[in-house]
Protein backbone atom coordinates (compact mmCIF):
# COMPACT_ATOMS: atom_id res chain seq x y z
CA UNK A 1 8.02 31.24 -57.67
CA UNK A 2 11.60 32.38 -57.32
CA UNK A 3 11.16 35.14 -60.10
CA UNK A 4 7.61 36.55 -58.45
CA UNK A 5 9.67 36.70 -54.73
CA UNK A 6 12.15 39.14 -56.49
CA UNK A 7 9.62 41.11 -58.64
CA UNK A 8 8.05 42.67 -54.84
CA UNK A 9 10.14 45.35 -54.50
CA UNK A 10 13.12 45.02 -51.70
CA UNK A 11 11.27 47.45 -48.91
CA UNK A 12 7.56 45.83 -49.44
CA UNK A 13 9.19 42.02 -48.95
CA UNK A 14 11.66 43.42 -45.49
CA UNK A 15 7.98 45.18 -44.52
CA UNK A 16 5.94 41.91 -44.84
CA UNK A 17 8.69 40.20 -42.98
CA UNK A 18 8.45 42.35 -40.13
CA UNK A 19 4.55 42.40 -40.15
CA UNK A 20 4.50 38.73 -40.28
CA UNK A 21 6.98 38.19 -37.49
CA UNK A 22 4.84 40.64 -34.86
CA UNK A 23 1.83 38.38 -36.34
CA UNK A 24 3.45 35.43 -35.36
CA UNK A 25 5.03 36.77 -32.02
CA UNK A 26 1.23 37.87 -30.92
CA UNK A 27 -0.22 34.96 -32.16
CA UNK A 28 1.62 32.27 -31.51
CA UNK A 29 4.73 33.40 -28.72
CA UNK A 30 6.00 29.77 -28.31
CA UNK A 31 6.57 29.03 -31.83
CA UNK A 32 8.07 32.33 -33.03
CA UNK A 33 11.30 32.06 -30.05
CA UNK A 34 11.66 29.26 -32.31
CA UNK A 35 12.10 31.21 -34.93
CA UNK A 36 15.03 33.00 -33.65
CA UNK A 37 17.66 31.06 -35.73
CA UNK A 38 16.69 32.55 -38.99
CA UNK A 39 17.19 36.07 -36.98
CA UNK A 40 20.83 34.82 -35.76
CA UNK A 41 21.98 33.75 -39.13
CA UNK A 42 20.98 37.06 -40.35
CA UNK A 43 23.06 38.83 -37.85
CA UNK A 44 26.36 36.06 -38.01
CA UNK A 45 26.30 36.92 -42.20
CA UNK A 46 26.09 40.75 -41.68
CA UNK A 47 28.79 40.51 -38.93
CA UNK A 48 31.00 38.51 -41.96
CA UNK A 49 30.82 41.43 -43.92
CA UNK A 50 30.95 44.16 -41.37
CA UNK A 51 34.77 44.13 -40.53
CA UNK A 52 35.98 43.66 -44.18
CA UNK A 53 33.86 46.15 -45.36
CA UNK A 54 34.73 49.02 -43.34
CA UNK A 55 38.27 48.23 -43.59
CA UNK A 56 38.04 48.65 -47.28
CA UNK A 57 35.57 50.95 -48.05
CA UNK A 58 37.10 53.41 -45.84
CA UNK A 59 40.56 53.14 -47.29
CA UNK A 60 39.46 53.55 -51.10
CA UNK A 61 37.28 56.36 -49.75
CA UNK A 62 40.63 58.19 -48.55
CA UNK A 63 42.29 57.26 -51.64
CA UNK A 64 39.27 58.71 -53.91
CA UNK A 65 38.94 61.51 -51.34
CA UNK A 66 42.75 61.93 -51.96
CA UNK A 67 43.43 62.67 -47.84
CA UNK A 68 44.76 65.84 -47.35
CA UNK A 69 42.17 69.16 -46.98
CA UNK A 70 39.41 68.28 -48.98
CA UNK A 71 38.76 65.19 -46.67
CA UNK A 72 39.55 67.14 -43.31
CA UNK A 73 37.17 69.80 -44.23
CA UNK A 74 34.42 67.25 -45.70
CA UNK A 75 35.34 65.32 -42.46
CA UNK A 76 34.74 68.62 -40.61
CA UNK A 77 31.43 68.99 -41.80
CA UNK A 78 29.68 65.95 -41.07
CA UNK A 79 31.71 66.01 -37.33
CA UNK A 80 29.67 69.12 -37.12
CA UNK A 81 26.47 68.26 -38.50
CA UNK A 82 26.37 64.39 -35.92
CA UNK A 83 26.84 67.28 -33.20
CA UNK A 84 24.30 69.28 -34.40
CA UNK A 85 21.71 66.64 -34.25
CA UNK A 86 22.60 65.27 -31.30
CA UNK A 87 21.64 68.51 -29.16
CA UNK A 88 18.41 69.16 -31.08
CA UNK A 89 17.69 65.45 -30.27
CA UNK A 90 18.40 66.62 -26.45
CA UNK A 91 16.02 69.34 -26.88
CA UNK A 92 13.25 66.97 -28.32
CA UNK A 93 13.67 64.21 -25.81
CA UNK A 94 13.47 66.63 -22.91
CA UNK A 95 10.31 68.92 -24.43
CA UNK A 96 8.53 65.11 -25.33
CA UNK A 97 9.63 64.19 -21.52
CA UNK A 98 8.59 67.10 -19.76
CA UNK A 99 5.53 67.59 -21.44
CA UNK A 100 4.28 64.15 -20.82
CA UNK A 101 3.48 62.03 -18.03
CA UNK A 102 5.93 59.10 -18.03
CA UNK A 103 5.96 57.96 -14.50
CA UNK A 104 4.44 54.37 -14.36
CA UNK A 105 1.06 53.92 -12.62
CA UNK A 106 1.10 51.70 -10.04
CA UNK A 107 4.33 49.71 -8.70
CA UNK A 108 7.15 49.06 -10.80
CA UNK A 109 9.43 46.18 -10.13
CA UNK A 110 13.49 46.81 -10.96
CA UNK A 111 15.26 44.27 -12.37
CA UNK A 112 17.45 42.53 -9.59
CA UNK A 113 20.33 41.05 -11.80
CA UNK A 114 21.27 44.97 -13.36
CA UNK A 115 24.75 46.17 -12.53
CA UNK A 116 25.25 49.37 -13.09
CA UNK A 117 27.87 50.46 -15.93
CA UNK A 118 31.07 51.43 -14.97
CA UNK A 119 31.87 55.25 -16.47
CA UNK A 120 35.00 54.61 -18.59
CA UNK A 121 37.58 57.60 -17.95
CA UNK A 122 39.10 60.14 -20.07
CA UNK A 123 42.50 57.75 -20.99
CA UNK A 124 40.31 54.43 -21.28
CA UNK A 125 38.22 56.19 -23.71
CA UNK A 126 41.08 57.79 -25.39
CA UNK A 127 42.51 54.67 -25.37
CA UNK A 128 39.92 52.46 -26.93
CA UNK A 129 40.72 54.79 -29.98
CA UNK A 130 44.04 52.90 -30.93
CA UNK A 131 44.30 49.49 -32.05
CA UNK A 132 47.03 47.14 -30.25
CA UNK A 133 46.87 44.68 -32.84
CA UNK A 134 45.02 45.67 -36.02
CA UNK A 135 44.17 42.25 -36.94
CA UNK A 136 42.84 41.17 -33.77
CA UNK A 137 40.33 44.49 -33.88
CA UNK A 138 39.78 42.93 -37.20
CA UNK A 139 38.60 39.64 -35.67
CA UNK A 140 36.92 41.08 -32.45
CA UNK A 141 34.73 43.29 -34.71
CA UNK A 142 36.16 46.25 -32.86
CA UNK A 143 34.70 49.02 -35.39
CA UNK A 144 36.25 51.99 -33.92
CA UNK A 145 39.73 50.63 -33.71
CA UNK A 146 39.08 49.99 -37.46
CA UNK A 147 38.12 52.72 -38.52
CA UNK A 148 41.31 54.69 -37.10
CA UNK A 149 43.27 51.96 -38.54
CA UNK A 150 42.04 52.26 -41.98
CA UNK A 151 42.33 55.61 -42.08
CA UNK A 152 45.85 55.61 -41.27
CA UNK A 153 46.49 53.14 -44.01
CA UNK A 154 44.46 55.66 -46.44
CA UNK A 155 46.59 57.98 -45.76
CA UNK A 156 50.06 56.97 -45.61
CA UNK A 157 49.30 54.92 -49.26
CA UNK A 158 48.11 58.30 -50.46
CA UNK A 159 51.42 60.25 -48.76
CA UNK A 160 53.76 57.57 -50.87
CA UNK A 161 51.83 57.82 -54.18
CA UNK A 162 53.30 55.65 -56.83
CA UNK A 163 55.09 53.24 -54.66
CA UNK A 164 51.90 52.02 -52.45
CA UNK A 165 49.96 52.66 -55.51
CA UNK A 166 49.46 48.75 -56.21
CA UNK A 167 48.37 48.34 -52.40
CA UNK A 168 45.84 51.12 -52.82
CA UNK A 169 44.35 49.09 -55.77
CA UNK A 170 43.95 45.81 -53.82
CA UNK A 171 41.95 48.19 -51.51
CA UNK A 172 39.81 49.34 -53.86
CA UNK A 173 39.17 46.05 -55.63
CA UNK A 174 38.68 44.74 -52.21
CA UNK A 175 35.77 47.24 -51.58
CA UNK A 176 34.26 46.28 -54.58
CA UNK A 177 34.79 42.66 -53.30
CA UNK A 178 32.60 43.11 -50.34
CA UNK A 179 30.05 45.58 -52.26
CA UNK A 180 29.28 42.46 -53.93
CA UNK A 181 29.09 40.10 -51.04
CA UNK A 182 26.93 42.58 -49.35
CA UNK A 183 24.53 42.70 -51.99
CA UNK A 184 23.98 39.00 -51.65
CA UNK A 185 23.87 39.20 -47.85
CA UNK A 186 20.87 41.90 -47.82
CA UNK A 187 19.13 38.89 -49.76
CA UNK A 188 18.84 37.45 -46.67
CA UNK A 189 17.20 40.62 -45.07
CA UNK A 190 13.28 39.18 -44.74
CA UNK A 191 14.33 36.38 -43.49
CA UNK A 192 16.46 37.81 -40.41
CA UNK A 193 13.63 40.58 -40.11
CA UNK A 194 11.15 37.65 -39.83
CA UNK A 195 13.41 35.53 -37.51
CA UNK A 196 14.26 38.63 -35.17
CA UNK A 197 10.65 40.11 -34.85
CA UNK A 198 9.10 37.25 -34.12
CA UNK A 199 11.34 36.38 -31.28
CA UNK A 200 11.46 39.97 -29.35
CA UNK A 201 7.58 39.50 -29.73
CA UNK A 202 6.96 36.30 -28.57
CA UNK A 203 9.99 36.48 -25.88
CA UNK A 204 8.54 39.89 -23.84
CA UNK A 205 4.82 39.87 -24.90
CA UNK A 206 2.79 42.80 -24.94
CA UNK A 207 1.90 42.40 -21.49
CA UNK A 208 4.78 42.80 -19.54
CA UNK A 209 5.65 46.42 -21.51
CA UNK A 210 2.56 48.03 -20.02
CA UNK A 211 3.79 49.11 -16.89
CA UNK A 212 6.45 51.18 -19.02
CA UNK A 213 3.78 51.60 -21.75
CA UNK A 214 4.21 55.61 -21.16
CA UNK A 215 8.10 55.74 -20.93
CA UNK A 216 8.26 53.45 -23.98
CA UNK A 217 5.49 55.53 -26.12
CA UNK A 218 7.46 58.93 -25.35
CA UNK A 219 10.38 57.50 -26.85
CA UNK A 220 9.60 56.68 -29.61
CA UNK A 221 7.32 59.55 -30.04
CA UNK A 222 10.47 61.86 -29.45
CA UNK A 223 12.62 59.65 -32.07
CA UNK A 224 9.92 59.78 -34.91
CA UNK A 225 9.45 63.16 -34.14
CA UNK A 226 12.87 63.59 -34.62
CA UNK A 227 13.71 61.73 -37.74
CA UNK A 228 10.69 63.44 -39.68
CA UNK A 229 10.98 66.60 -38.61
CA UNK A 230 15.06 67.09 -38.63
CA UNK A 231 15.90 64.86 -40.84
CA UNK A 232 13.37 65.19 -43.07
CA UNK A 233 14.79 69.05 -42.90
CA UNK A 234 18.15 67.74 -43.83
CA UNK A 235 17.32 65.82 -46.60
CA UNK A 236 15.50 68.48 -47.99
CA UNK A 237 17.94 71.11 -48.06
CA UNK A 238 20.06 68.23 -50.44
CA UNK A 239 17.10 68.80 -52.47
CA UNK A 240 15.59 65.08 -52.16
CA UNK A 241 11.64 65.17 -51.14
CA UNK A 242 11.32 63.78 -47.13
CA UNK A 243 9.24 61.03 -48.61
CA UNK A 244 11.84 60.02 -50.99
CA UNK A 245 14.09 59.92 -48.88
CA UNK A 246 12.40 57.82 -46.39
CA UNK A 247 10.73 55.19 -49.30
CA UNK A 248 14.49 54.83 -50.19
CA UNK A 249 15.84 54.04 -47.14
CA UNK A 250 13.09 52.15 -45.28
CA UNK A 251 14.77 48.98 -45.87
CA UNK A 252 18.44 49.94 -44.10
CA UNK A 253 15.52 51.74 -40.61
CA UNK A 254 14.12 47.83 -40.60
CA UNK A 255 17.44 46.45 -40.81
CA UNK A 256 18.18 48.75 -37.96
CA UNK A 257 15.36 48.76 -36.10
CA UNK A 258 15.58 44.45 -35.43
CA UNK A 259 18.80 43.65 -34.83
CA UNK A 260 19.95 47.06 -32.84
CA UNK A 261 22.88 47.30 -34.68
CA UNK A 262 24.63 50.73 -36.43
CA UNK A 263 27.24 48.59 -37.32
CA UNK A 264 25.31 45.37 -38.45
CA UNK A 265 23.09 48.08 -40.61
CA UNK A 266 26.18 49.55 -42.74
CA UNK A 267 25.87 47.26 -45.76
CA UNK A 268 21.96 48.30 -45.88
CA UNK A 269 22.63 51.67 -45.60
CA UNK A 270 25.65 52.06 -47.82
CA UNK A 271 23.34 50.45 -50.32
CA UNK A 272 20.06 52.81 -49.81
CA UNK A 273 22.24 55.97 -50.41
CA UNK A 274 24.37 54.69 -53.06
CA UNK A 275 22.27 53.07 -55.52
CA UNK A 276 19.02 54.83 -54.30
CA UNK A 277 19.79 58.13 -53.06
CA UNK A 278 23.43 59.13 -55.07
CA UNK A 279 25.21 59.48 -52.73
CA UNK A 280 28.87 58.75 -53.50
CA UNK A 281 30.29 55.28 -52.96
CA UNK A 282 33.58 57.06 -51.36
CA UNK A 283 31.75 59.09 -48.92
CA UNK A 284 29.26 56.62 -48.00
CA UNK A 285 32.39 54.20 -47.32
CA UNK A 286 33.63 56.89 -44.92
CA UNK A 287 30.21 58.47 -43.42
CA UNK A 288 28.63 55.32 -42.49
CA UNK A 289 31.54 53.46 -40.29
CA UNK A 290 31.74 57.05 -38.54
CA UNK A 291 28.29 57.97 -38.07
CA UNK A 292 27.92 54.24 -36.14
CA UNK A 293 30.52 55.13 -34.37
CA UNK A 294 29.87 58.84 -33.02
CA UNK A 295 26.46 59.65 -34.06
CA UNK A 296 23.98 58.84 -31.10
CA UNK A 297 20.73 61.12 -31.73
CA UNK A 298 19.25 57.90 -30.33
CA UNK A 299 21.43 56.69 -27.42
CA UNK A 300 22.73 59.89 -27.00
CA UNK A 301 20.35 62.25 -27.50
CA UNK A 302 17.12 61.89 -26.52
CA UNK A 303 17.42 58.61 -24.21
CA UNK A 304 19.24 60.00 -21.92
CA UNK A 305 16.94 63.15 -21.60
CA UNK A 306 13.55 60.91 -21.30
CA UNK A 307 15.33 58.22 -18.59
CA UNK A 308 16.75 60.99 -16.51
CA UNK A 309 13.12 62.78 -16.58
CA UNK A 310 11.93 59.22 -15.73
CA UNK A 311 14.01 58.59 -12.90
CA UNK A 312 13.04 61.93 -11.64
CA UNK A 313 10.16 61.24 -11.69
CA UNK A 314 10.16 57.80 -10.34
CA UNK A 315 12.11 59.05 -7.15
CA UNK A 316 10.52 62.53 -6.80
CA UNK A 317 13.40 65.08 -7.59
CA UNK A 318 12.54 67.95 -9.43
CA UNK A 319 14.54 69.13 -11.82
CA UNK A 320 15.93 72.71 -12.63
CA UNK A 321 16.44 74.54 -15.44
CA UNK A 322 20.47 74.24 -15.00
CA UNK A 323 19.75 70.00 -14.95
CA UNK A 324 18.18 70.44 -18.12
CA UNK A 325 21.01 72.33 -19.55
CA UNK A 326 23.56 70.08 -18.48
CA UNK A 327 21.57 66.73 -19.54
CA UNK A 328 21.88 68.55 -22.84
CA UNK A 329 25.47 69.14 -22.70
CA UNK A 330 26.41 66.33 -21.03
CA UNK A 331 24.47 63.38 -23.68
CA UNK A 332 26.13 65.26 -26.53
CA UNK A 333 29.80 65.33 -25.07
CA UNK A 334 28.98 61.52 -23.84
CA UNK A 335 28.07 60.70 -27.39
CA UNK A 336 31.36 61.33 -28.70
CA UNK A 337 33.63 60.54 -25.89
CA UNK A 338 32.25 57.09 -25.23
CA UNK A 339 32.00 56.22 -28.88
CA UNK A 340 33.58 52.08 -29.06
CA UNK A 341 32.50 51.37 -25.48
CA UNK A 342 30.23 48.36 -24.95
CA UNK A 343 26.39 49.03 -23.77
CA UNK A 344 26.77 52.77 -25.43
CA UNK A 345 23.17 54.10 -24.56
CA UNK A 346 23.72 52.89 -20.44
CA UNK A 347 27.17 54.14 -20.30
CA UNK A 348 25.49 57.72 -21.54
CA UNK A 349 22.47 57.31 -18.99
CA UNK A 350 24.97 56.44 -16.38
CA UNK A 351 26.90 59.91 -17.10
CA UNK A 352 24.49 62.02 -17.28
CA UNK A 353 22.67 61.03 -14.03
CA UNK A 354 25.78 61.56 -12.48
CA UNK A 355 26.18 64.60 -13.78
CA UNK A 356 23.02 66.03 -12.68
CA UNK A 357 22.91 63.91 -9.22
CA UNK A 358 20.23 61.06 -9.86
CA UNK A 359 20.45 57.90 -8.43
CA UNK A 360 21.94 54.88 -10.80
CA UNK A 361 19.40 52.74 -9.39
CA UNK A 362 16.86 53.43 -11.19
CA UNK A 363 18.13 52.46 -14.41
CA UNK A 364 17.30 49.14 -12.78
CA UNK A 365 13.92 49.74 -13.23
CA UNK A 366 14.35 50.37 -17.40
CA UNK A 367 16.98 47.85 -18.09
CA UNK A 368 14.40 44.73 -18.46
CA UNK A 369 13.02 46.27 -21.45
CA UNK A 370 16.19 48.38 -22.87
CA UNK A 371 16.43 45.37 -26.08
CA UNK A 372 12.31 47.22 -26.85
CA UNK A 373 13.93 50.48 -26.88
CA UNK A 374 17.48 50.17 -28.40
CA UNK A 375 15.13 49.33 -31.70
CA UNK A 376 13.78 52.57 -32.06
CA UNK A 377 17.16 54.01 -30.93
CA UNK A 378 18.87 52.56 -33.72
CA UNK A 379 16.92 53.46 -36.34
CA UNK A 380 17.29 56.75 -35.11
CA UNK A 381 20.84 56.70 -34.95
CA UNK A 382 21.33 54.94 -38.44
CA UNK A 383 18.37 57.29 -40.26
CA UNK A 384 20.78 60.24 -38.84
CA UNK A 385 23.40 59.04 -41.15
CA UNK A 386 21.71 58.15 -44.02
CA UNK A 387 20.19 61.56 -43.88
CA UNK A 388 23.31 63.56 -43.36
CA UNK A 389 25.35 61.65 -46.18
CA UNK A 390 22.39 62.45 -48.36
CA UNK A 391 23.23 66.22 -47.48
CA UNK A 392 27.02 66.27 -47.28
CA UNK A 393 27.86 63.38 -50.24
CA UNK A 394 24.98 63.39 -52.97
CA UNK A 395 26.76 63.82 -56.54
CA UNK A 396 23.59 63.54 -58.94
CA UNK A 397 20.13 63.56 -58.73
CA UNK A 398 18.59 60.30 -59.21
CA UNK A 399 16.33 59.98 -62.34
CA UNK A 400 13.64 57.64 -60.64
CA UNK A 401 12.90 60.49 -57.99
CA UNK A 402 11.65 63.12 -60.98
């Protein structure tokens, strides 16, 4: 029984999961909340690995990167390439928003516990950068603060050479540690998908997303459009056929899609490019932790557009050309300079309504069924990655792809 479970491929197992768990939702709403255990133990193992992980894999990424200018430039690159995205994803959401009609029919009800997000300023955010106490970032699962950390620890064991030389092994043997812990985690993935799907089903039911049906349905048309169309681009300029690609990694976009987690996702997606895709183990180890961290095609690309269009909508402001331009500008600065703040994706609505003088009150009216979007938004952000460090990191071409 045990041996015909692991014969299904990995992707057709997570895919029946997730199938089932709607089924069940649907079906039978009162039983699958129940279900929501097997979801959180999914997400409590992933956030075991999570910390460890990054911590590791991004300092023997330095130390195989060697620091210095070829990792600044490679660095460079991919800064460059999250930034790219992230305006085309602007451009998307506001063409998919404009050209459709997403204001709700009939009355819409706001949601009377939302408080709006405060807007972090330019020193909290700069701020939020540096960890006080590494090991406490390290227990609070603050990623950002991690990542900065680790790659100051890459570096200065690469800037003493010899004499940190047996700390920069325990690094690397550490990564390989947590490779293999991960590996056993993302045994657990079906389960979790199962768990999770089943209880965002059967906890908001298909009826009370109607009202919203038409903002809901333009985002996620925007971010499929977006992840076939660009990233499907991307990959193939890395030579890798679109479908490939996307067979490959379909596992790590579930992964994504159910718990609405970038970081949670890293150990699926560090395994989809590595061991499907060839990507190298070193850049992976340094791509992923920083594409969770600044790349928001999702949160900060085309949810921001759509909402703002929304709430224009909603309240009966037209928009300008100059609004559209600065929503643009605006979601793709905010996607970078609020990178490590909690609620991401509100903090960016909230600064980009301000920017263009829409009232923060009618996020109210969206918040109820943000957990429905942040899915799609997620996979979104996490495809981006994948796609990218299938670009920017492949070393060989995989033989099962010919």
């Amino acid at each position: 029984m045990i041996k015909a479970w692991f014969a299904i491929p990995f992707w057709q197992r997570v895919l029946g999961a997730f199938v089932l768990g709607v089924g069940i939702g649907v079906l039978e709403p009162n039983v699958a909340i129940l279900l929501q255990p097997l979801g959180t133990l999914f997400i409590n193992a992933i956030k075991m690995v999570v910390a460890p992980l990054i911590l590791t894999a991004i300092v023997s990424a330095i130390l195989q990167l060697q620091g210095g200018e070829g990792l600044g430039k490679l660095g460079a690159k991919t800064i460059g390439m999250f930034l790219l995205t992230a305006v085309i994803a602007s451009l998307i959401g506001l063409s998919v928003g404009s050209l459709l009609d997403i204001a709700p029919q009939g009355e819409l009800v706001a949601q009377p516990d939302y408080v709006p997000k405060d807007v972090p300023g330019p020193a909290t955010v700069f701020l939020n950068f540096i960890p006080v106490n590494p090991f406490a970032s390290l227990a609070d699962g603050n990623i950002l603060q991690i990542v900065v950390f680790a790659a100051l620890v890459g570096m200065a064991i690469n800037a003493l050479g010899e004499v940190a030389a047996p700390l920069g092994a325990v690094f690397q043997s550490g990564a390989q540690v947590m490779f293999k812990i991960t590996k056993w985690v993302l045994e657990l993935t079906p389960i979790g998908v199962l768990g999770l799907m089943a209880w965002t089903v059967g906890s908001y039911g298909l009826s009370s997303l109607w009202p919203l049906a038409a903002f809901i349905g333009a985002i996620y048309l925007a971010c499929i459009l977006h992840i076939v169309l660009v990233y499907g681009t991307i990959v193939k300029l890395a030579g890798v056929s679109p479908w490939y690609f996307f067979k490959a990694v379909f596992s790590a976009q579930i992964v994504a899609f159910t718990t609405c987690s970038s970081f949670g996702t890293i150990p699926a997606a560090h395994t989809a490019i590595t061991e499907r895709l060839g990507v190298s183990k070193s850049y992976a180890g340094f791509v992923l932790p920083l594409g969770a961290t600044i790349n928001m095609d999702g949160c900060g690309g085309i949810y921001p557009a759509i909402a703002s269009i929304f709430i224009a909508q909603l309240y009966g402001i037209p928009l300008e050309w100059m609004d559209y331009v600065l929503i643009t500008l605006t979601a793709t600065l905010a996607s970078v300079g609020t990178a490590g703040v909690p609620g991401t994706a509100m903090v960016m609505l909230t600064v980009t309504l301000n920017t263009i003088g829409l009232p923060l009150e009618g996020i109210a009216f969206i918040a109820a069924i943000d957990r429905v979007i942040d899915m799609i938004r997620t996979a979104t952000n996490v495809s981006g990655d994948m796609a990218i460090a299938t670009l920017l990191g492949r070393e060989k071409l995989v033989k099962s792809e010919q």
